[in-house]
Protein backbone atom coordinates (compact mmCIF):
# COMPACT_ATOMS: atom_id res chain seq x y z
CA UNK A 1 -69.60 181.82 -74.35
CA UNK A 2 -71.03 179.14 -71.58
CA UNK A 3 -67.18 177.63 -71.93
CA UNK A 4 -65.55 181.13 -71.66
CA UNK A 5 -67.74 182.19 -68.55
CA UNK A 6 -66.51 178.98 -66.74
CA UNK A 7 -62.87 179.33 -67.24
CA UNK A 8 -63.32 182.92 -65.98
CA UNK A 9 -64.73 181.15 -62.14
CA UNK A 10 -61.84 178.61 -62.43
CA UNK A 11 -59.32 181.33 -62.85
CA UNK A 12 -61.01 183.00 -60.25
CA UNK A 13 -61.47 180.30 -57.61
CA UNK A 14 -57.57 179.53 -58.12
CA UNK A 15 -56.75 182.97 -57.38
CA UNK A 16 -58.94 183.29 -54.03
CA UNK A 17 -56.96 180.22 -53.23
CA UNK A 18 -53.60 181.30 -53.72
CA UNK A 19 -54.10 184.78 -52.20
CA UNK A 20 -55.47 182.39 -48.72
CA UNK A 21 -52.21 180.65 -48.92
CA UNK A 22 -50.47 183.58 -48.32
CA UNK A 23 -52.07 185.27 -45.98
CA UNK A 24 -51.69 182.05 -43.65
CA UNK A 25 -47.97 181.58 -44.39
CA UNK A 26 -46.96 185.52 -43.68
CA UNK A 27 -49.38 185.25 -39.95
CA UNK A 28 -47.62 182.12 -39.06
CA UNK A 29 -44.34 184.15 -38.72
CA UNK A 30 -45.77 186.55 -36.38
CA UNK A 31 -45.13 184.81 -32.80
CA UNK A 32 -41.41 184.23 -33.42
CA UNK A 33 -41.30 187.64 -34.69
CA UNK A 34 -43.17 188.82 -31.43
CA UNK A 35 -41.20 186.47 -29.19
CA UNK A 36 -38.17 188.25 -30.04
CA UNK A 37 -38.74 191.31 -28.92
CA UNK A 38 -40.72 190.97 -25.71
CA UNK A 39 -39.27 188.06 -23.98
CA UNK A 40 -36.10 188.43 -22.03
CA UNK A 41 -34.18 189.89 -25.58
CA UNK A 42 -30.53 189.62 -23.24
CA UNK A 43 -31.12 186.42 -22.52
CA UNK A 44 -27.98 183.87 -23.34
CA UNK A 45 -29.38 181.42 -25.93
CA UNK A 46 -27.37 178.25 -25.22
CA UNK A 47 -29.31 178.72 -21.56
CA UNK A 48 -32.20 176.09 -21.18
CA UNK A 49 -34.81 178.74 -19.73
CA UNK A 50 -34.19 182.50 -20.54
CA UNK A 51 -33.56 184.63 -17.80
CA UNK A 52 -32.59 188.31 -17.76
CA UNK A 53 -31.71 190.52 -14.21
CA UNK A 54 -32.18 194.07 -14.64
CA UNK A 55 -30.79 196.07 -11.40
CA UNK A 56 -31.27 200.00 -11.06
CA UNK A 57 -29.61 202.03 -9.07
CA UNK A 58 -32.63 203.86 -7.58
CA UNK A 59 -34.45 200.35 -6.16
CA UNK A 60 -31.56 198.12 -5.99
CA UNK A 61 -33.75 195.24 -6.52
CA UNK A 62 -33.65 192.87 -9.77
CA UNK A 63 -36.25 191.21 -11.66
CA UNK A 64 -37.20 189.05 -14.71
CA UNK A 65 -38.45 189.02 -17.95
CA UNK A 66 -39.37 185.48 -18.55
CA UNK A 67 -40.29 182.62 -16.49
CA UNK A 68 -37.90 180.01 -15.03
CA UNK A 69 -37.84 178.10 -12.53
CA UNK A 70 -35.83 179.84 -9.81
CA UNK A 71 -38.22 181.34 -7.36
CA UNK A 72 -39.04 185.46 -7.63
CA UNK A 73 -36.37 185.57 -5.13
CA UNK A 74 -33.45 184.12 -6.59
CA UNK A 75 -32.22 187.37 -8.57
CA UNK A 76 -32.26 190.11 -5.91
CA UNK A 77 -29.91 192.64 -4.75
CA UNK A 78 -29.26 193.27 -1.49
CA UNK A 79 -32.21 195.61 -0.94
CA UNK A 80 -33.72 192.28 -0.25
CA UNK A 81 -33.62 190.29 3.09
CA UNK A 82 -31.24 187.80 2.72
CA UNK A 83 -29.16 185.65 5.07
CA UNK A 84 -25.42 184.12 4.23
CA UNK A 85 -27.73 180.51 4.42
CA UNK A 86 -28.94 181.40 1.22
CA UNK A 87 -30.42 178.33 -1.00
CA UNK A 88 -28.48 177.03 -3.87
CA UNK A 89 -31.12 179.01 -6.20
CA UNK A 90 -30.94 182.38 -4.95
CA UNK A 91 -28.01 184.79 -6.07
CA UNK A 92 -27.28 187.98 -4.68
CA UNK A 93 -25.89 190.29 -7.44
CA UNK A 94 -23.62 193.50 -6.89
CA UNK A 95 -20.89 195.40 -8.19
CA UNK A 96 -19.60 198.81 -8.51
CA UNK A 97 -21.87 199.94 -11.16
CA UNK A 98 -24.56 199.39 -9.41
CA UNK A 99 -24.09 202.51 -7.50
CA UNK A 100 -23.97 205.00 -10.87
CA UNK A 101 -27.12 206.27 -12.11
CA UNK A 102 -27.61 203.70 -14.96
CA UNK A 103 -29.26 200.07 -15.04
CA UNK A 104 -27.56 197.38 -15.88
CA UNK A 105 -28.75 194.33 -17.49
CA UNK A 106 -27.27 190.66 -17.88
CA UNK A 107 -27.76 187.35 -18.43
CA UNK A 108 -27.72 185.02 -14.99
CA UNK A 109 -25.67 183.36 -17.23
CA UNK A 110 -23.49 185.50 -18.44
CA UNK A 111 -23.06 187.64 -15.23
CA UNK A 112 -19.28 185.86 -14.09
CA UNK A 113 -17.90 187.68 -17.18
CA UNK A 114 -20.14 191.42 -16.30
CA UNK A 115 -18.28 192.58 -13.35
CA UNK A 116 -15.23 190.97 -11.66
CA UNK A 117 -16.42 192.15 -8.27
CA UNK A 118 -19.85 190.86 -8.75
CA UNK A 119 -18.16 187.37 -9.77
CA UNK A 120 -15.23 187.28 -7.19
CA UNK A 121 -17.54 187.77 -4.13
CA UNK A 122 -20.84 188.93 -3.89
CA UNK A 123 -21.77 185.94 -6.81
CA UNK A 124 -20.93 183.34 -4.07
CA UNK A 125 -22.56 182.29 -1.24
CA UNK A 126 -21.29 181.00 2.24
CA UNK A 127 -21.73 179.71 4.98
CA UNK A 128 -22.06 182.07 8.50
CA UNK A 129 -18.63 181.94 10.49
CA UNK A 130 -18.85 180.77 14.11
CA UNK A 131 -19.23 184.16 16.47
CA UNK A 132 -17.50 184.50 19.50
CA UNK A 133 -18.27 187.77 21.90
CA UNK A 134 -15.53 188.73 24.19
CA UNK A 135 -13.77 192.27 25.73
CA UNK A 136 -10.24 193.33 26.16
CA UNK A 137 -9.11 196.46 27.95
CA UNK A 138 -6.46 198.88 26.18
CA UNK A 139 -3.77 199.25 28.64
CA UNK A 140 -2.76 203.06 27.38
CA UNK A 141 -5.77 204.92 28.54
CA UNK A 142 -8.08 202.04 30.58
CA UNK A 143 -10.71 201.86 28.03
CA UNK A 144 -12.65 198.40 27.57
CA UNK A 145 -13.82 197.40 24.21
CA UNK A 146 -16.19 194.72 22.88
CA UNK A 147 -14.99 192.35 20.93
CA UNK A 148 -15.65 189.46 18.87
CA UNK A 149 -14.58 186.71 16.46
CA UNK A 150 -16.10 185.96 13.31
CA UNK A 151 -14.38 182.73 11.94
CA UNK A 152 -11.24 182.87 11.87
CA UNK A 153 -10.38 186.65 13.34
CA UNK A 154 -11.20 188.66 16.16
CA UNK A 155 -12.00 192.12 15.60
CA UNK A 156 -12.77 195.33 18.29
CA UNK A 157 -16.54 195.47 18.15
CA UNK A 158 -16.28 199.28 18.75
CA UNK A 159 -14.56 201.95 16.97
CA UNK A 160 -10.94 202.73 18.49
CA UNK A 161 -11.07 205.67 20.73
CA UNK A 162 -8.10 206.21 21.40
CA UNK A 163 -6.75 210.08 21.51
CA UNK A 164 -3.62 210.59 20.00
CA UNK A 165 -2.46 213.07 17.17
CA UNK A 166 -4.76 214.12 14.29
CA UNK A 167 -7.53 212.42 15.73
CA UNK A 168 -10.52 214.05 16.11
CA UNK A 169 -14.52 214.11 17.41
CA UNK A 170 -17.10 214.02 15.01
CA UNK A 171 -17.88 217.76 14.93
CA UNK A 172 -15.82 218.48 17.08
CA UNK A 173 -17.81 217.33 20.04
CA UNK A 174 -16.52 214.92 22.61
CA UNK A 175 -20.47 213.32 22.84
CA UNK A 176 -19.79 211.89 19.13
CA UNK A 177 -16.01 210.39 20.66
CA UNK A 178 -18.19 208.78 23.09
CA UNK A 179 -20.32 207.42 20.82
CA UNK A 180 -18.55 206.53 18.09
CA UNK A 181 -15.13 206.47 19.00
CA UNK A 182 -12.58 208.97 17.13
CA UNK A 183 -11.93 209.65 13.67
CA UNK A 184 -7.77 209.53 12.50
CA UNK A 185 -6.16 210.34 9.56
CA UNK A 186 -3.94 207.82 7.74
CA UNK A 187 -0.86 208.60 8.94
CA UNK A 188 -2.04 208.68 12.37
CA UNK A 189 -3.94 205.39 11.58
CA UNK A 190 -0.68 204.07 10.77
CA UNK A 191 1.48 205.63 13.59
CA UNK A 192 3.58 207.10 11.38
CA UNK A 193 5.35 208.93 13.63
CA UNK A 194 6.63 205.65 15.51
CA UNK A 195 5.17 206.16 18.90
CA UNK A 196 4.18 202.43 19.06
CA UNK A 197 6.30 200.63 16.13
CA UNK A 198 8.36 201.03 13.86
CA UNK A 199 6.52 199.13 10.78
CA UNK A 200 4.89 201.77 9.44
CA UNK A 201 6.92 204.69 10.75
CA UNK A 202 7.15 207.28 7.77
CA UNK A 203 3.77 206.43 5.79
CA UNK A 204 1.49 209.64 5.25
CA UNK A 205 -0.01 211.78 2.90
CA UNK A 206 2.04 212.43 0.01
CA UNK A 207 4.76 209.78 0.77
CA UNK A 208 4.72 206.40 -0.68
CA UNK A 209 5.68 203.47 2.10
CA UNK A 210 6.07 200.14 2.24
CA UNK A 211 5.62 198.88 6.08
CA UNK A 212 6.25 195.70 7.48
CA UNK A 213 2.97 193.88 7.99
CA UNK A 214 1.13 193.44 10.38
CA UNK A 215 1.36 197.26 11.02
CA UNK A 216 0.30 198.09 14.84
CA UNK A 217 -0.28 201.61 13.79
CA UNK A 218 -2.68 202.96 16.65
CA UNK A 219 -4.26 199.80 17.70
CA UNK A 220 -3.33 198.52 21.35
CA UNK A 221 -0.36 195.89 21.58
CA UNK A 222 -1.37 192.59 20.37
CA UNK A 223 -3.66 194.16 17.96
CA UNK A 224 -3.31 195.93 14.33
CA UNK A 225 -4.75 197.98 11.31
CA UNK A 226 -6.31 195.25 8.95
CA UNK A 227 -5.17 195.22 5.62
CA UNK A 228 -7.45 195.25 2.33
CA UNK A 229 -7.27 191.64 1.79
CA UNK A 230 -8.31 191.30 6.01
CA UNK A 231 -11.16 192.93 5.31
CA UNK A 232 -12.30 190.66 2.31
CA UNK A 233 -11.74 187.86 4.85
CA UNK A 234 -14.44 189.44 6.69
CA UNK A 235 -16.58 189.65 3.57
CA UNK A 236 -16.53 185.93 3.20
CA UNK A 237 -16.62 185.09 6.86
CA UNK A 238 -19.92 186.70 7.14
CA UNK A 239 -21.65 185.48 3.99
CA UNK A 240 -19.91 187.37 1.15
CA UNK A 241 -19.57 191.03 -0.13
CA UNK A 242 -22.73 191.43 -1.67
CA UNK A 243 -24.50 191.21 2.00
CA UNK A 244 -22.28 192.25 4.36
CA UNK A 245 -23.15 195.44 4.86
CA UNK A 246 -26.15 194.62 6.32
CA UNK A 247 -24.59 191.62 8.14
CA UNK A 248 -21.93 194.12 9.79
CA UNK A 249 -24.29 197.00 10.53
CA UNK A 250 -25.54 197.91 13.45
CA UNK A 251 -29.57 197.70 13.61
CA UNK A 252 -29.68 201.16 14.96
CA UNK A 253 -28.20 204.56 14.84
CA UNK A 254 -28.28 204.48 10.29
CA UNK A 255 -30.60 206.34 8.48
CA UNK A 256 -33.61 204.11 7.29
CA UNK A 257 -34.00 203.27 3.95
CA UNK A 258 -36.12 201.39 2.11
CA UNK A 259 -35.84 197.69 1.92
CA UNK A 260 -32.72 197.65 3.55
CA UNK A 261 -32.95 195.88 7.18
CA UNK A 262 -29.51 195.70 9.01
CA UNK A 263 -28.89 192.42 10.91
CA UNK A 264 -25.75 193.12 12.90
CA UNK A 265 -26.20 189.42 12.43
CA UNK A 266 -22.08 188.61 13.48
CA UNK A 267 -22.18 191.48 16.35
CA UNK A 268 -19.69 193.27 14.57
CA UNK A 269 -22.21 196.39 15.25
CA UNK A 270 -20.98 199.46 12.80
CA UNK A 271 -22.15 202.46 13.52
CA UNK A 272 -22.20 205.57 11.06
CA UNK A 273 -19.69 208.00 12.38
CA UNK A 274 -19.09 209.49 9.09
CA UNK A 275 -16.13 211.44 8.22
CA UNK A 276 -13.82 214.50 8.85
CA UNK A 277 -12.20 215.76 5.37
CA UNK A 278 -9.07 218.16 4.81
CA UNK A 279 -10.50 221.44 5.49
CA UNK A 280 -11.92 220.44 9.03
CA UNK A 281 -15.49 219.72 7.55
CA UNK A 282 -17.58 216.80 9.10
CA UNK A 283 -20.32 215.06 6.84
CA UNK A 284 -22.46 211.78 6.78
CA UNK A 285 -22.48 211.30 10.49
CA UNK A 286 -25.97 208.76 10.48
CA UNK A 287 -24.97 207.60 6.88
CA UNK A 288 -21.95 206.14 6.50
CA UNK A 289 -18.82 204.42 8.16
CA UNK A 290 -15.40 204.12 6.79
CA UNK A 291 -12.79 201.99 8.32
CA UNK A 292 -9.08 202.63 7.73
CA UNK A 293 -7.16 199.99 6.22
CA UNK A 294 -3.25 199.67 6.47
CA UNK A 295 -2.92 198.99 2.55
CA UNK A 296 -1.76 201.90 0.61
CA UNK A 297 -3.48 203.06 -3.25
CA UNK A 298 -0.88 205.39 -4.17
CA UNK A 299 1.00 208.57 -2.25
CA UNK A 300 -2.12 210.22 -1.29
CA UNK A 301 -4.81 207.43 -1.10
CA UNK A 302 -5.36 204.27 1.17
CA UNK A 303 -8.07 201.68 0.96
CA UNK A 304 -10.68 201.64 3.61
CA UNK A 305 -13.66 199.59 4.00
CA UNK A 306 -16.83 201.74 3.10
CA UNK A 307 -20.15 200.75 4.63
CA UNK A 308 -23.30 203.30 3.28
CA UNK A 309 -27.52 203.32 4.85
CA UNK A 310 -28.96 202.84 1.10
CA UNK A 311 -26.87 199.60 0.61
CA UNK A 312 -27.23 195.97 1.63
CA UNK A 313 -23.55 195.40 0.57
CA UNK A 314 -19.64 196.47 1.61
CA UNK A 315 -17.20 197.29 -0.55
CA UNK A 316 -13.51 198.99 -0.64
CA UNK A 317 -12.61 201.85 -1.63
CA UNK A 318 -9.51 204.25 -1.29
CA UNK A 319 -9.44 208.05 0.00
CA UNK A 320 -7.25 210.97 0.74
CA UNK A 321 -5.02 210.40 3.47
CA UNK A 322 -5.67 213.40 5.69
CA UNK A 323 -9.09 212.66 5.29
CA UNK A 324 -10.35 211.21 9.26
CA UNK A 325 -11.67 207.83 9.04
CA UNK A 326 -12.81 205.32 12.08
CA UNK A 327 -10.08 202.41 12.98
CA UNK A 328 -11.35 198.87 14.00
CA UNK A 329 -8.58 197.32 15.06
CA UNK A 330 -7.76 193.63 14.39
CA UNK A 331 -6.08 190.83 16.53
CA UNK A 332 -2.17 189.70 15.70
């Protein structure tokens, strides 16, 4: 009986023992487990220190999941203050999604294969352009215009103002043509009637052209209607896409918004003239400048540089041709 009673703690004691085993071994898989899912999940493993940039529409501004050792600066969007003599650590993210209603989320890591724009110029950092002020007088009507070069172009500081054709005053008032010189269609952008040259005679809404570059269009002789790829020059002369809105701004006259400080920092001073469209209808006049191009999207669209108050960045876009835009003209 005294033999039976002792197997029966031995059996016992063995059993507490086992049962402690596995209680330790099943809690030390609970970190990794936890780790898993609330660190930085996007993360790109092969990366030394994890790092994920979430950007949302609404804020524009990007943070991180997980420690590394880039500053809390070095994954912002352009909502934040920052200069084209950027450190080697900080990266200015932006692309075209940004501006829908969704957030998107990559990898710092991963982000050259997330957006081609992103990658091809607001990923990249340069150096400011030297900036040169100057003024040149348009022989046609007498007018004088600021102007100024950034790098290796010189642009009109001020919007053309030039009357001519299908060009009109923001709402129709001359005050606004005073302030923020007039708004032309793209046929009228690209003197399609010939008046001035004959490079881009023909082009207008609804026919497909193919001028003879550089295209004069409305601009004063010696001067011309910068193409698409003109206008990325400017994005790279001033610091890259991703900033140039604010660089290219003018610090007054746009709506405020918040974290977004404009820097006119290249005196290229944009104002927000806004737009005419097709039935006669003016909008955005405080909010947004668009800038003709002389590159054509299709029959009915061009490609015109599109500067907005609730962004740090520029980009290009395309619109209907008989839609009135603002011209800043560029020097042959």
């Amino acid at each position: 009986m005294k033999k039976l009673f002792v197997g029966c703690i031995a059996i016992s004691f063995a059993a507490m023992l086992a049962a402690c085993g596995d209680d330790d071994s099943d809690f030390a898989t609970r970190p990794s487990e936890g780790s898993s899912s609330s660190v930085c999940e996007d993360c790109d493993e092969s990366s030394s220190s994890s790092e994920s940039v979430i950007l949302s529409s609404d804020s524009h501004e990007g943070s991180c999941s997980s420690s590394t050792k880039s500053s809390s600066s070095g994954a912002k969007s352009s909502s934040s203050s920052v200069t084209p003599k950027s450190s080697d650590s900080e990266t200015s993210v932006s692309s075209s999604s940004v501006k829908s209603s969704s957030s998107v989320a990559f990898s710092s890591s991963t982000k050259s294969s997330s957006s081609e724009k992103a990658e091809s110029s607001s990923s990249k950092v340069t150096e400011p352009a030297e900036v040169t002020a100057g003024t040149m007088i348009d022989s046609r009507d007498g007018q004088t215009y600021k102007t100024v070069t950034i790098g290796t172009q010189t642009w009109m500081a001020q919007n053309l103002n030039y009357e001519t054709a299908n060009s009109y005053c923001y709402a129709d008032n001359a005050s606004y043509c005073s302030k923020y010189g007039r708004l032309y269609t793209w046929a009228a952008a690209m003197d399609s009637v010939g008046t001035w040259s004959a490079n881009s005679k023909g082009c207008g809404k609804g026919k497909a052209c193919s001028p003879t570059y550089p295209v004069q269009g409305v601009c004063p002789s010696g001067w011309h209607l910068p193409t698409k790829a003109e206008f990325e020059t400017l994005f790279t002369a001033v610091g890259g896409q991703s900033t140039a809105g604010k660089m290219l701004k003018s610090t007054t006259g746009w709506k405020a918004y918040r974290g977004i400080i404009n820097e006119d920092a290249f005196a290229f001073s944009a104002l927000p003239a806004g737009y005419r469209n097709n039935d006669g209808d003016y909008s955005v006049e405080g909010d947004d400048a668009y800038f003709w191009s002389s590159t054509e999207g299709n029959s009915n669209n061009a490609y015109l540089m599109d500067l907005n108050y609730y962004f740090g960045d520029a980009y290009l876009d395309f619109n209907y041709k008989d839609y009135g835009f603002s011209v800043r003209c560029l020097k042959d």
